[in-house]
PDB file of N, CA and C in Angstrom:
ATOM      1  N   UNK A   1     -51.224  33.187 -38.647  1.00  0.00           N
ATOM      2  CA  UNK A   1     -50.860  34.474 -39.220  1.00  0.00           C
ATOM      3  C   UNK A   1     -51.836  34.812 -40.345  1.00  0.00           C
ATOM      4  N   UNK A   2     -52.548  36.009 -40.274  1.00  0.00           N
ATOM      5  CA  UNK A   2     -53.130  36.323 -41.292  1.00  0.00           C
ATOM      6  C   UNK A   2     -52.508  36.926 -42.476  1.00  0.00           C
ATOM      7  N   UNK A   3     -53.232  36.111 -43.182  1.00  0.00           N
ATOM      8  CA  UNK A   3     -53.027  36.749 -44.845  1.00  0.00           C
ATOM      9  C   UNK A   3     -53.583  38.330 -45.813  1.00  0.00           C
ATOM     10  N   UNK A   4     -52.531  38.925 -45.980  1.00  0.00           N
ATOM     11  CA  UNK A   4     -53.150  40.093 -46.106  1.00  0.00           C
ATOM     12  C   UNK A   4     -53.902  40.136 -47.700  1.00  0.00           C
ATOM     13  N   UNK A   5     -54.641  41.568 -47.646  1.00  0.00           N
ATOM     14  CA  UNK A   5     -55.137  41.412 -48.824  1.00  0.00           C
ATOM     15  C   UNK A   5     -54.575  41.413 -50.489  1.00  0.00           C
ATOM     16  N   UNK A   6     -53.413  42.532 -50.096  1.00  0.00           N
ATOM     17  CA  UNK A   6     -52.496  42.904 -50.654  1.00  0.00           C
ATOM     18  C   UNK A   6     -51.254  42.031 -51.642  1.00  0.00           C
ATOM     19  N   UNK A   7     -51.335  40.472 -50.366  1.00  0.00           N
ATOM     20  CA  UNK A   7     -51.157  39.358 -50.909  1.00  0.00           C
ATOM     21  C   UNK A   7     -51.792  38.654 -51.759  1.00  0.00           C
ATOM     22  N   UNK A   8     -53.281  38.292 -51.543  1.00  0.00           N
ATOM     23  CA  UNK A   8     -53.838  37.490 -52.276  1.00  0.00           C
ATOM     24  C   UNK A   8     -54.420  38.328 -53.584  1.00  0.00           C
ATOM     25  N   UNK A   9     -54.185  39.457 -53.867  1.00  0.00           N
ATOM     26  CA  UNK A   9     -54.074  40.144 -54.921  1.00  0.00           C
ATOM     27  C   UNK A   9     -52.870  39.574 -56.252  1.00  0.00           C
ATOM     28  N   UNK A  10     -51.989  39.893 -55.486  1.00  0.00           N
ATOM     29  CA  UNK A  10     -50.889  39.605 -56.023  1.00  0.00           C
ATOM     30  C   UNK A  10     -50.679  37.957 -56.271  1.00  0.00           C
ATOM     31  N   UNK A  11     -51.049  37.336 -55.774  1.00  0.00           N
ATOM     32  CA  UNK A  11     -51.041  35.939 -55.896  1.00  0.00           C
ATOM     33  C   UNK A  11     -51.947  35.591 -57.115  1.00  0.00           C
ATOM     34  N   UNK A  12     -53.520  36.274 -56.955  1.00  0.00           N
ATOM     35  CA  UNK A  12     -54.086  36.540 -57.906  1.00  0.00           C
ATOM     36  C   UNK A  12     -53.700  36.542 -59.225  1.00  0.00           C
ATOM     37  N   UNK A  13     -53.140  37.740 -59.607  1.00  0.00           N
ATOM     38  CA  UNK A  13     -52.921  38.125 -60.368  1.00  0.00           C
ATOM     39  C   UNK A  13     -51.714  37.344 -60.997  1.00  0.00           C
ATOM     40  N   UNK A  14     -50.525  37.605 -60.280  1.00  0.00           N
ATOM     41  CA  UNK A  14     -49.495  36.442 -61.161  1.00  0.00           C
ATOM     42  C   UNK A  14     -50.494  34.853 -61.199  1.00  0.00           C
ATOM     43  N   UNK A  15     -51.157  34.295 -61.190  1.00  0.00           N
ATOM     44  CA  UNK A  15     -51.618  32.887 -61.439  1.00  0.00           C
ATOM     45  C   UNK A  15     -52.371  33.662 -62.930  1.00  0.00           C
ATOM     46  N   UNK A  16     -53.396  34.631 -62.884  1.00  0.00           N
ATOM     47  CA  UNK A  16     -54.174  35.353 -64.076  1.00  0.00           C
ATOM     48  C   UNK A  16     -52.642  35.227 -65.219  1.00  0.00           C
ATOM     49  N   UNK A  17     -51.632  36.304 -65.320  1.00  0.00           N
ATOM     50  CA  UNK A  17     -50.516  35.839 -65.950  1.00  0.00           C
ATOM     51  C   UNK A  17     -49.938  34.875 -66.342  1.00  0.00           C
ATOM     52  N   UNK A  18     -49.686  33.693 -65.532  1.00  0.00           N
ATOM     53  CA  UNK A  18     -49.152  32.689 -66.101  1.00  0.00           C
ATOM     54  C   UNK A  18     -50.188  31.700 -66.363  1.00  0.00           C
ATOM     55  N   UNK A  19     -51.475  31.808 -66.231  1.00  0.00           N
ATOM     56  CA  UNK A  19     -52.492  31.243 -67.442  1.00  0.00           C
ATOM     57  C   UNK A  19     -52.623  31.917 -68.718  1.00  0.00           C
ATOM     58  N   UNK A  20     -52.770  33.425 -69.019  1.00  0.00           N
ATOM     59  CA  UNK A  20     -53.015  34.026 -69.751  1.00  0.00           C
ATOM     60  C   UNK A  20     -51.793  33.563 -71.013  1.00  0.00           C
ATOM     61  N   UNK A  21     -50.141  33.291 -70.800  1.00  0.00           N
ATOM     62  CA  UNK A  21     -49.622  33.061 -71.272  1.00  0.00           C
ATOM     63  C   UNK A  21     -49.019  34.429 -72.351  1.00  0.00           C
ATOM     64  N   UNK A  22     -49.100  34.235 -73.766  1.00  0.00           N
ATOM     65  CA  UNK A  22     -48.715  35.165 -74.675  1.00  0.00           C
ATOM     66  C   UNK A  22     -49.606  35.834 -75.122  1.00  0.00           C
ATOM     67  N   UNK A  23     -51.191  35.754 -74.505  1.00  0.00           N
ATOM     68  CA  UNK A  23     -51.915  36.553 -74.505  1.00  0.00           C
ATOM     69  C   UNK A  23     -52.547  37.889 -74.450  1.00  0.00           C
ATOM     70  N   UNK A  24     -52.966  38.449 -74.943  1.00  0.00           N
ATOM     71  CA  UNK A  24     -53.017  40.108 -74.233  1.00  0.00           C
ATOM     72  C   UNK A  24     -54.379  39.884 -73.664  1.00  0.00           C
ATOM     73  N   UNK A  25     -53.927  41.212 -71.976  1.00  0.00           N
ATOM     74  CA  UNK A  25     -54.792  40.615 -71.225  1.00  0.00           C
ATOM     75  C   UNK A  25     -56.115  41.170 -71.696  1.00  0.00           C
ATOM     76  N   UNK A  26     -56.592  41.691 -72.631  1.00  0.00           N
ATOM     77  CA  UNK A  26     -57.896  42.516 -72.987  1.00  0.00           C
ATOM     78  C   UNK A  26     -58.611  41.110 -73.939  1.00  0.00           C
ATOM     79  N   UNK A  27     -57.971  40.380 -74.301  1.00  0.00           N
ATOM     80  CA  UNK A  27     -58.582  39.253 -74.831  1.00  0.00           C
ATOM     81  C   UNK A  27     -58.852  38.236 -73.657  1.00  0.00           C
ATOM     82  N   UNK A  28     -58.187  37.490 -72.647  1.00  0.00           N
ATOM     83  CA  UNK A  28     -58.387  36.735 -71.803  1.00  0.00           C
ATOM     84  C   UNK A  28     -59.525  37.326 -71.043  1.00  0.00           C
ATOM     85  N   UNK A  29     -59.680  38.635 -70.752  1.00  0.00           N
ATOM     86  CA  UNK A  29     -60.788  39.268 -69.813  1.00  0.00           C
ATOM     87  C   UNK A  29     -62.023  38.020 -70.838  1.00  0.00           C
ATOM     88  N   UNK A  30     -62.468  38.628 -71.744  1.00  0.00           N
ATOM     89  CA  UNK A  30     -63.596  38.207 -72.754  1.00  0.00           C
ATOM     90  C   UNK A  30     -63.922  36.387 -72.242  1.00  0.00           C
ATOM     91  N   UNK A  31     -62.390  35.397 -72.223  1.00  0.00           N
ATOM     92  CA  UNK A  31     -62.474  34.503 -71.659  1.00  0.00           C
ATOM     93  C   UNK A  31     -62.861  33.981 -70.306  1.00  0.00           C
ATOM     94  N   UNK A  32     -62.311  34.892 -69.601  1.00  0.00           N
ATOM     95  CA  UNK A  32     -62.272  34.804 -68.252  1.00  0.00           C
ATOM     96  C   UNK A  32     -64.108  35.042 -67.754  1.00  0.00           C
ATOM     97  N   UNK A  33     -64.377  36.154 -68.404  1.00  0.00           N
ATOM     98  CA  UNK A  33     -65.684  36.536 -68.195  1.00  0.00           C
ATOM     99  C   UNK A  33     -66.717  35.530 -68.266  1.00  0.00           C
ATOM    100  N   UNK A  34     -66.698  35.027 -69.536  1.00  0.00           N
ATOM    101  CA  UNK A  34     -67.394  34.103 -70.286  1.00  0.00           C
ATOM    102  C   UNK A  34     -67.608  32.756 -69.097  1.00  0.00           C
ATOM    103  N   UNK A  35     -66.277  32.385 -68.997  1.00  0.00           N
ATOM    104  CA  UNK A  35     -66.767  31.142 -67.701  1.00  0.00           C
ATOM    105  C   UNK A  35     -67.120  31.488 -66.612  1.00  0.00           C
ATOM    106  N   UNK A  36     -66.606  32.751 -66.219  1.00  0.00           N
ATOM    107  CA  UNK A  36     -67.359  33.154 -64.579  1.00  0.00           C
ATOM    108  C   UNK A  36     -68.957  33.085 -64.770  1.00  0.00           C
ATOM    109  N   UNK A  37     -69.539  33.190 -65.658  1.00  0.00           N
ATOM    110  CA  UNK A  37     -70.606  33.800 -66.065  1.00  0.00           C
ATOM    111  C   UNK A  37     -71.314  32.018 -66.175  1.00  0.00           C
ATOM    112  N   UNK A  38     -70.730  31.475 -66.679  1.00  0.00           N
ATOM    113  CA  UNK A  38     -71.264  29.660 -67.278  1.00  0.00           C
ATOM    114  C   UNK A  38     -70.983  29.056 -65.776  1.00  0.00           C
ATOM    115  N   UNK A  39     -70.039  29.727 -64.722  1.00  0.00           N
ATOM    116  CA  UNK A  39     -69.963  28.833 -63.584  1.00  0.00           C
ATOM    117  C   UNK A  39     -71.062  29.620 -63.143  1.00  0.00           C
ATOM    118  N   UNK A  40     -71.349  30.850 -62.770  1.00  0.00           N
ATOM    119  CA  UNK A  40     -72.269  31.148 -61.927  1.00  0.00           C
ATOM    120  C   UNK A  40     -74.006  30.973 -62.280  1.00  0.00           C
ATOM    121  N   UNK A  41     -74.125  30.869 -63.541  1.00  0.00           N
ATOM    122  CA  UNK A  41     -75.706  30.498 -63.865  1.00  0.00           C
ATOM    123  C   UNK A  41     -75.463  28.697 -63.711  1.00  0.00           C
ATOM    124  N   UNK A  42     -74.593  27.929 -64.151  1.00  0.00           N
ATOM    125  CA  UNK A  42     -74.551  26.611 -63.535  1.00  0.00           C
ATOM    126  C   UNK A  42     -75.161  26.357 -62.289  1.00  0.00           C
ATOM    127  N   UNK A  43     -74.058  27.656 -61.170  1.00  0.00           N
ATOM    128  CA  UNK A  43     -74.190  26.821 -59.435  1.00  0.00           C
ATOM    129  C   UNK A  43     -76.118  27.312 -59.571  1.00  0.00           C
ATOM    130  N   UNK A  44     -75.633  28.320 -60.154  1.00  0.00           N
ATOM    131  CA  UNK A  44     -77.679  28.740 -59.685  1.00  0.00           C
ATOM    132  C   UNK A  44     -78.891  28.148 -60.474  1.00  0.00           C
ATOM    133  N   UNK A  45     -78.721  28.081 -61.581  1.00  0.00           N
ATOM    134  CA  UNK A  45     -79.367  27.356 -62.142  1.00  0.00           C
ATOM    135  C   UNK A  45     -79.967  25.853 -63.010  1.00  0.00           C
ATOM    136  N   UNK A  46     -78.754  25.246 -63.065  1.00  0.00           N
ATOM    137  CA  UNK A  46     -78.360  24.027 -63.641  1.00  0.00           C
ATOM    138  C   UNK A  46     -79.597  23.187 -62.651  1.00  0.00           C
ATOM    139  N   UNK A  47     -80.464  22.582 -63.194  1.00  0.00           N
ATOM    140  CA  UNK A  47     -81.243  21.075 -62.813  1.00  0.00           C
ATOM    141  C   UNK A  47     -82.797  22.337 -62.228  1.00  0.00           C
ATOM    142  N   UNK A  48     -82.663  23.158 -62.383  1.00  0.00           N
ATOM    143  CA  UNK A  48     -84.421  23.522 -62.360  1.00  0.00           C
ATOM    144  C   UNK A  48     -84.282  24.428 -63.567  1.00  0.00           C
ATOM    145  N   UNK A  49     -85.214  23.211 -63.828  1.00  0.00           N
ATOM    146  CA  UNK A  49     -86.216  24.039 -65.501  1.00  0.00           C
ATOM    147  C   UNK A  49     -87.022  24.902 -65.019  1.00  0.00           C
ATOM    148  N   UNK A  50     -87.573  25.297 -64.019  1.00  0.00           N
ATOM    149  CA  UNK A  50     -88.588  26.519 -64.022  1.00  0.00           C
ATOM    150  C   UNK A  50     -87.817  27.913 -63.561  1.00  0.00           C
ATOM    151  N   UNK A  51     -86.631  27.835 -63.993  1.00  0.00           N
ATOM    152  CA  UNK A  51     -85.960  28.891 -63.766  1.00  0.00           C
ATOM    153  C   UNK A  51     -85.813  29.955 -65.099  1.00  0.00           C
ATOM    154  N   UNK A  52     -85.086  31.296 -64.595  1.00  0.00           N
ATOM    155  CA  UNK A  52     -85.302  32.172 -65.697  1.00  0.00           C
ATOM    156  C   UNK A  52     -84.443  31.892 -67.093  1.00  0.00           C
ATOM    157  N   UNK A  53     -83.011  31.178 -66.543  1.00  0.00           N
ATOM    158  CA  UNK A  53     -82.133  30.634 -67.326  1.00  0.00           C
ATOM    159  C   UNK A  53     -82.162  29.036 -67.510  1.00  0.00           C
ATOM    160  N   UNK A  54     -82.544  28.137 -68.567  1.00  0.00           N
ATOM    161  CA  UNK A  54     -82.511  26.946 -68.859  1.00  0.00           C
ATOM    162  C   UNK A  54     -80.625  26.871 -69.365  1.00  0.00           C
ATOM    163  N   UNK A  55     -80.780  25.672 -68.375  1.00  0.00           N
ATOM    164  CA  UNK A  55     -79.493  25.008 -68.570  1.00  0.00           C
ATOM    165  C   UNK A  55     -79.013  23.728 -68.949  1.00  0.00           C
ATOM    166  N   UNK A  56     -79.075  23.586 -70.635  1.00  0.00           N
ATOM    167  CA  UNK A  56     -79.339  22.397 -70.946  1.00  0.00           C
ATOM    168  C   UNK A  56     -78.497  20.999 -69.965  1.00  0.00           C
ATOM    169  N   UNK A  57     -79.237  20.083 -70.286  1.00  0.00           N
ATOM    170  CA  UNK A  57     -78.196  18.410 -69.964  1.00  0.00           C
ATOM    171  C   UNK A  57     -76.861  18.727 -70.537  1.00  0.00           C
ATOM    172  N   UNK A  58     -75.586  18.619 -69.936  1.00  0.00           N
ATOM    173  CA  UNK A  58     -74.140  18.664 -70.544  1.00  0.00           C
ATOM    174  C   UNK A  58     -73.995  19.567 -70.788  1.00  0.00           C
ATOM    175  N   UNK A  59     -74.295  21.074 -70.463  1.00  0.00           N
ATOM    176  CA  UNK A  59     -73.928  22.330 -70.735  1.00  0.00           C
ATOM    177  C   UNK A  59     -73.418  22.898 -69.510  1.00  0.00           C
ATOM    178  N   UNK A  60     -73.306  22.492 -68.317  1.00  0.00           N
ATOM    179  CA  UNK A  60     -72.901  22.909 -67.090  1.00  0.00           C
ATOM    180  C   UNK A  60     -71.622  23.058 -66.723  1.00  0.00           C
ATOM    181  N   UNK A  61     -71.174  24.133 -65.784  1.00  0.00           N
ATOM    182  CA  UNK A  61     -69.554  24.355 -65.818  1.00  0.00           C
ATOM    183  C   UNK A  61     -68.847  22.761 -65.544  1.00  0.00           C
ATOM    184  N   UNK A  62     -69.851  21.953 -64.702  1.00  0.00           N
ATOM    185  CA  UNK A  62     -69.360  21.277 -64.535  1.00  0.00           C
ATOM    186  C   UNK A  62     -69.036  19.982 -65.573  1.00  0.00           C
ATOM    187  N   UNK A  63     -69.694  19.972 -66.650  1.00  0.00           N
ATOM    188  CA  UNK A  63     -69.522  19.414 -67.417  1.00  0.00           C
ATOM    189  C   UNK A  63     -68.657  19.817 -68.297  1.00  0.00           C
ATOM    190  N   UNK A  64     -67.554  20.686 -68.467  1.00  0.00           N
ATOM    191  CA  UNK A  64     -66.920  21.661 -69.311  1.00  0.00           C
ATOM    192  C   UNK A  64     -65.461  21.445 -68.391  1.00  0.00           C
ATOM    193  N   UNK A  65     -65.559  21.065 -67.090  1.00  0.00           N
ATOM    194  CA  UNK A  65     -64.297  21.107 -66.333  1.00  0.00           C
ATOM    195  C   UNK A  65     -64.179  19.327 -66.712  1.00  0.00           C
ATOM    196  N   UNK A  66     -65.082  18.425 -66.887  1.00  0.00           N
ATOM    197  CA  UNK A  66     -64.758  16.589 -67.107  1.00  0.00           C
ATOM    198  C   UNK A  66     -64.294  16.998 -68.689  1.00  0.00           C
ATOM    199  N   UNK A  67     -64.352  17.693 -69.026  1.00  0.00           N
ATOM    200  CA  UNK A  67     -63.784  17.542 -70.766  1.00  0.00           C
ATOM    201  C   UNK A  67     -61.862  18.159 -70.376  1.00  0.00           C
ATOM    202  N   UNK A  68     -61.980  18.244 -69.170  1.00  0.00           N
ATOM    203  CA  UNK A  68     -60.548  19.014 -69.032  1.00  0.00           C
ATOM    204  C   UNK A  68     -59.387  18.097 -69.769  1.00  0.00           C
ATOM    205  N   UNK A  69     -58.234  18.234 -70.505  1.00  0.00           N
ATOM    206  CA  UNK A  69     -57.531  17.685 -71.162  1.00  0.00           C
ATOM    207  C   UNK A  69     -57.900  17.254 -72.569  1.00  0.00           C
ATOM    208  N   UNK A  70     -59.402  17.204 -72.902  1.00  0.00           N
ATOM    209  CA  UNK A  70     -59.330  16.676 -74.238  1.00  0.00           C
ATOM    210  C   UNK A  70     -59.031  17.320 -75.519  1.00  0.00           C
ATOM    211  N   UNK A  71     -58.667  16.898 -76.083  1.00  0.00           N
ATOM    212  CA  UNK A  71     -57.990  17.829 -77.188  1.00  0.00           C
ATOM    213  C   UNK A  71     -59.258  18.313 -78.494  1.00  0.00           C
ATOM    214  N   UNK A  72     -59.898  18.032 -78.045  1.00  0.00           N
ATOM    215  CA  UNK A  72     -61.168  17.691 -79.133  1.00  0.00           C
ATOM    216  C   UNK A  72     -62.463  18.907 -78.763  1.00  0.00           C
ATOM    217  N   UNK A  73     -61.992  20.220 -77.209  1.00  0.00           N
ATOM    218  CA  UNK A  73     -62.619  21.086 -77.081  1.00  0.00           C
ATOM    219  C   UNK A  73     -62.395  22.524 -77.446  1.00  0.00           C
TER     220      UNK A  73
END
């Protein structure tokens, strides 16, 4: 059975909500943005230096998701 779009909108969106928490959502955008932006120059750029964006050692989304739980970020 296919999944409509209409659904995964909505699925979307309530998960956006119950991360956002007591937040207003015009502040989480700023968040939200910010890592889409650190995951997508990561997948593209992370490990070639002759690229337009340098991506230091330990600055990669993926290095930002192994700090997950620490209280110290």
């Amino acid at each position: 059975m296919a999944v409509k779009k209409t659904e995964i909108y909505s699925s979307l969106w309530a998960g956006c909500d119950e991360l956002r928490g007591g937040m207003d959502a015009s502040q989480y955008k700023d968040y939200v943005l910010t890592l889409l932006f650190l995951k997508y120059v990561s997948d593209k750029y992370a490990g070639d230096r002759d690229s337009i964006i340098f991506v230091p050692d330990g600055a990669a989304f993926e290095n930002l998701v192994a700090l997950k739980g620490n209280p110290e970020i």
